[in-house]
Protein backbone atom coordinates (compact mmCIF):
# COMPACT_ATOMS: atom_id res chain seq x y z
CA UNK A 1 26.36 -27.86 -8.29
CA UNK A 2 24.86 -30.34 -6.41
CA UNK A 3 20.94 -31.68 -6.72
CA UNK A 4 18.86 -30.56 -3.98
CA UNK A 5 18.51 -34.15 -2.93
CA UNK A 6 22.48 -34.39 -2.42
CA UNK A 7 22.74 -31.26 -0.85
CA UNK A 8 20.15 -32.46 2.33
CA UNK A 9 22.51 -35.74 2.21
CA UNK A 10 25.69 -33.85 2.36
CA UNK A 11 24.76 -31.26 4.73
CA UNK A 12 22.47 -33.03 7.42
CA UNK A 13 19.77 -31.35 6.07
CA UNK A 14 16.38 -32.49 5.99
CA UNK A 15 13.08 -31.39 4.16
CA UNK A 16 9.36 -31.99 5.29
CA UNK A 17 6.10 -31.24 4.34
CA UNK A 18 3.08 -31.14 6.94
CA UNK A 19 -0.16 -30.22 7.00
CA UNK A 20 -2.53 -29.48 10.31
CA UNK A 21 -5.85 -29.82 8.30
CA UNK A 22 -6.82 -26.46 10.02
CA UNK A 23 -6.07 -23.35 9.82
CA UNK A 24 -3.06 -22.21 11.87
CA UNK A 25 -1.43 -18.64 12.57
CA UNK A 26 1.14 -18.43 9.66
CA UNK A 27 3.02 -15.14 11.02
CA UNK A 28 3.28 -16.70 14.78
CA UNK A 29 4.99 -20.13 12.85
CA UNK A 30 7.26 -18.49 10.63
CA UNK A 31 8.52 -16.27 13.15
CA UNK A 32 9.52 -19.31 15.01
CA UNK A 33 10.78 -21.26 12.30
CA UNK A 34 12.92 -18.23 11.34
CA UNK A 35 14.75 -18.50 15.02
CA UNK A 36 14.81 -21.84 14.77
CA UNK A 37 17.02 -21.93 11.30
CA UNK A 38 14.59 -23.35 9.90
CA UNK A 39 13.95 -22.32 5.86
CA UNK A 40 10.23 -23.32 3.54
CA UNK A 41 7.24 -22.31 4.03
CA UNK A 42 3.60 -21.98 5.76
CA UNK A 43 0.64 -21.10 4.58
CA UNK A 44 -2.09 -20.02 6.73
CA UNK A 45 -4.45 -23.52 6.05
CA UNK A 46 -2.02 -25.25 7.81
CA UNK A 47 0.42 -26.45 4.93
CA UNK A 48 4.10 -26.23 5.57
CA UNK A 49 7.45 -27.15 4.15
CA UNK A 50 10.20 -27.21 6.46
CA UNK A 51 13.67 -28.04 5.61
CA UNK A 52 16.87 -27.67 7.97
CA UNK A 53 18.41 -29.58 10.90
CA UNK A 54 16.22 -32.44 11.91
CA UNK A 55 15.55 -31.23 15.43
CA UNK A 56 14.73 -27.78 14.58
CA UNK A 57 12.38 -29.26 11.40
CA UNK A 58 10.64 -31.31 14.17
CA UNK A 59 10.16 -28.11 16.42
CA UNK A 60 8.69 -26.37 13.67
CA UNK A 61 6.37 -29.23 12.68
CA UNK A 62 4.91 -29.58 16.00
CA UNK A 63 3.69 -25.55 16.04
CA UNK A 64 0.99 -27.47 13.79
CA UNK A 65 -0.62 -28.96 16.62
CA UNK A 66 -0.52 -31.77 18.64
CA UNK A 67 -0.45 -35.49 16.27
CA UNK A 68 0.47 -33.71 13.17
CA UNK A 69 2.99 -35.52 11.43
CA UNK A 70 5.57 -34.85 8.83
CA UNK A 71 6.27 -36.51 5.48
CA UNK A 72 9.79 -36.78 4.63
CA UNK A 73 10.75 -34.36 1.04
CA UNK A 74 13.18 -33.51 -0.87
CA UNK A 75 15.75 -30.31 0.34
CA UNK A 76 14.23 -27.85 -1.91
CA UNK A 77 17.37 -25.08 -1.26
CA UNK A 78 15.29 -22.31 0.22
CA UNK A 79 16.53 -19.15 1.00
CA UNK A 80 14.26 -17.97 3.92
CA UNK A 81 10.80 -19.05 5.71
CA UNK A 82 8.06 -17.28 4.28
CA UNK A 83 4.06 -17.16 4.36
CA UNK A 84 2.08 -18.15 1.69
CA UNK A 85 -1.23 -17.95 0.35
CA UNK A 86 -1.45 -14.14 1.03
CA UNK A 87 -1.78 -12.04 -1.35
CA UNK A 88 1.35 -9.63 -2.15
CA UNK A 89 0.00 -7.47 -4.17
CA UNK A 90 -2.42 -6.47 -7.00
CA UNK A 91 -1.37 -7.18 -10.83
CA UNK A 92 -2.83 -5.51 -14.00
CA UNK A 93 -2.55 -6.91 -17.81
CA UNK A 94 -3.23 -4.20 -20.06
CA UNK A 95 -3.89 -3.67 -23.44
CA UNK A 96 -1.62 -1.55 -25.65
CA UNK A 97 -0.85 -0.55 -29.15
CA UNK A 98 1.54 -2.99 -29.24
CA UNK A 99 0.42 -5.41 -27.10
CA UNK A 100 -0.05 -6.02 -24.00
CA UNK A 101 1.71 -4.50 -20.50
CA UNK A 102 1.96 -7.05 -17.61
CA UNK A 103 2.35 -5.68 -14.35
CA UNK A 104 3.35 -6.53 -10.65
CA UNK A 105 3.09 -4.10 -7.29
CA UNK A 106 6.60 -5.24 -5.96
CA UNK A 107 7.74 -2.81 -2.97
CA UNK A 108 5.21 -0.53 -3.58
CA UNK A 109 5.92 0.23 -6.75
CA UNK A 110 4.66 -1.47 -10.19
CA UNK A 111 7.35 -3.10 -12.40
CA UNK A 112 5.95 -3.49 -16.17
CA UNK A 113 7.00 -5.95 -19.02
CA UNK A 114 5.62 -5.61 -22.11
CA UNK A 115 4.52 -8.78 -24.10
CA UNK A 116 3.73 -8.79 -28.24
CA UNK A 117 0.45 -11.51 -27.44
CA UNK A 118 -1.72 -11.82 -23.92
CA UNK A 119 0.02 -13.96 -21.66
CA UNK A 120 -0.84 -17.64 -22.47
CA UNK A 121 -2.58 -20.61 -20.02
CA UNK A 122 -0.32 -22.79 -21.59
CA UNK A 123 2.84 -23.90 -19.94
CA UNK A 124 4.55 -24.92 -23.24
CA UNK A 125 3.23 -21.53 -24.67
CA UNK A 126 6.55 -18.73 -23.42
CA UNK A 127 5.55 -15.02 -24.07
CA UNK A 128 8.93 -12.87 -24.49
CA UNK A 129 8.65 -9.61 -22.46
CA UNK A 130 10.84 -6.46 -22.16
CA UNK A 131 10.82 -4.73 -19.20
CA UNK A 132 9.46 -0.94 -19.33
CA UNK A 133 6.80 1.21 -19.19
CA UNK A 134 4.31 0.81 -22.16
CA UNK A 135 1.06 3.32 -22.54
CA UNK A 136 -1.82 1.08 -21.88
CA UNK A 137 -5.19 1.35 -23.21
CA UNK A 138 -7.34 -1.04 -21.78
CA UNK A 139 -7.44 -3.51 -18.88
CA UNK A 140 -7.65 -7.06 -19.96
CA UNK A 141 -7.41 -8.64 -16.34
CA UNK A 142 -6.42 -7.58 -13.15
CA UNK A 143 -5.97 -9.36 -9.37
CA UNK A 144 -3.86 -10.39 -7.14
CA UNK A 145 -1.18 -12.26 -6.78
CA UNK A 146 1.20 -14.49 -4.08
CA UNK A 147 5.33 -14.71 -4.05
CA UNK A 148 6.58 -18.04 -4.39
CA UNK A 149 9.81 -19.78 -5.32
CA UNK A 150 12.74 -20.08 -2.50
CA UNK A 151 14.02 -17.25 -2.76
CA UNK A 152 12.50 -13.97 -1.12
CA UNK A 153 11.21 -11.09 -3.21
CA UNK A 154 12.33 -8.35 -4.57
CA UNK A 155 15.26 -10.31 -4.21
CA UNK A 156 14.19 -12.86 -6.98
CA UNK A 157 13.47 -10.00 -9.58
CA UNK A 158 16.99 -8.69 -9.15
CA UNK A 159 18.56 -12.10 -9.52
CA UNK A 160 16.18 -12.85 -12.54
CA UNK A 161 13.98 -15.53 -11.91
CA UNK A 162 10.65 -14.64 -10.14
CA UNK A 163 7.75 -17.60 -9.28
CA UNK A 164 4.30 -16.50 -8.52
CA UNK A 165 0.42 -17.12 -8.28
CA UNK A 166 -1.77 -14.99 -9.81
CA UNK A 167 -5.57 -14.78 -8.89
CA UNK A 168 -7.21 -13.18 -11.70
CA UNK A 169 -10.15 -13.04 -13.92
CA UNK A 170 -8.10 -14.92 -17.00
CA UNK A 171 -5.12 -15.78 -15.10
CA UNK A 172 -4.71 -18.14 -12.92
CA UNK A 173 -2.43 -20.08 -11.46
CA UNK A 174 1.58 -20.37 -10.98
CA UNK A 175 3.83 -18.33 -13.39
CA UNK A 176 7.64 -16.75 -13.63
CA UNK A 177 9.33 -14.27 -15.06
CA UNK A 178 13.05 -15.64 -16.32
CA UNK A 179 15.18 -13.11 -17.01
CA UNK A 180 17.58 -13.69 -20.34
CA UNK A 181 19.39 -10.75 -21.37
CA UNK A 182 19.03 -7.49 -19.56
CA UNK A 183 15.48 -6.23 -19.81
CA UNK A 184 14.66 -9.27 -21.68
CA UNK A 185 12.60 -11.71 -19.86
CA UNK A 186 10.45 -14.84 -20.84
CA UNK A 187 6.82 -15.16 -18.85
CA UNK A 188 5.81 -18.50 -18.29
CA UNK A 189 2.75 -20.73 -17.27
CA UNK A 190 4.14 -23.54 -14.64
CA UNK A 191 2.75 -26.65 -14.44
CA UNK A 192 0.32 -27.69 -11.90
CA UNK A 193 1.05 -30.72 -10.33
């Protein structure tokens, strides 16, 4: 396997990150981006990470607005162009005998882990978490949350590794769910940079 660095290098790939200091229309961009060939992101403040052939990058770059340039970035090795900043979904950490149930509206549907301790702030701190239904008793904090990583959802679930921002009371912030053994997952703070 090759680092993501390599892989641009090898493949005549490049990566980019822009921003328009404005807000733009995210769904209009990543539409275009997508017939372009182009994979990242865009958010609708006018961030954006575009990686792909350098022509098509440019193209999508310039849907910023006139004068906004791009910074040269690593190839991250995304796996589509997607929005983001808006919200996928709500989430609910509950309370339970044994416990507490994290949960996730993915497809319409919530998918529940259930953790021994509260999920933790702390990015060294890794709560283990078996997936299943759990009676809760009590809400301990509930939002809403955004897909991230490079790799679209529920796609990322079903491959095991799942990034995300929650916006909650308690919880804030990027996290993932890395799957270990079937059903057996680890839920973890990332880092902010």
């Amino acid at each position: 396997m090759f680092a993501a660095s390599s892989l641009g290098r090898m493949t005549g790939q490049q990566a980019v990150r822009a921003a328009a200091g404005v807000a733009v229309d995210a769904a209009a961009i990543a539409a275009r981006a997508r017939e372009l060939g182009v994979l990242g992101w865009v958010r609708p403040t006018g961030e954006l990470h575009a990686e792909g052939p350098p022509g098509a990058v440019a193209a999508t770059v310039a849907l910023l607005g006139d004068g906004v340039v791009g910074e040269p970035v690593k190839v991250e090795g995304h796996e589509q162009f997607g929005i983001r900043g808006v919200p996928a979904g709500p989430f609910v950490v509950s309370e339970a005998a044994r416990g507490f149930v994290f949960s996730l509206e993915v497809d319409g549907a919530m998918r529940s882990w259930t953790l021994a301790k509260a999920p933790s702030m702390d990015p060294a701190v890794k709560r283990m978490a078996f997936e299943g239904e759990a009676e809760a008793t009590a809400v301990w904090d509930r939002g809403t949350y955004e897909q991230g990583g490079r790799v679209a959802w529920p796609e990322a679930i079903e491959r095991g590794h799942a990034v995300f921002v929650l916006h909650g009371d308690q919880l804030r912030g990027g996290f993932a769910l890395q799957r270990i053994r079937p059903r057996q997952w680890l839920l973890i703070k990332r880092r902010e940079s």
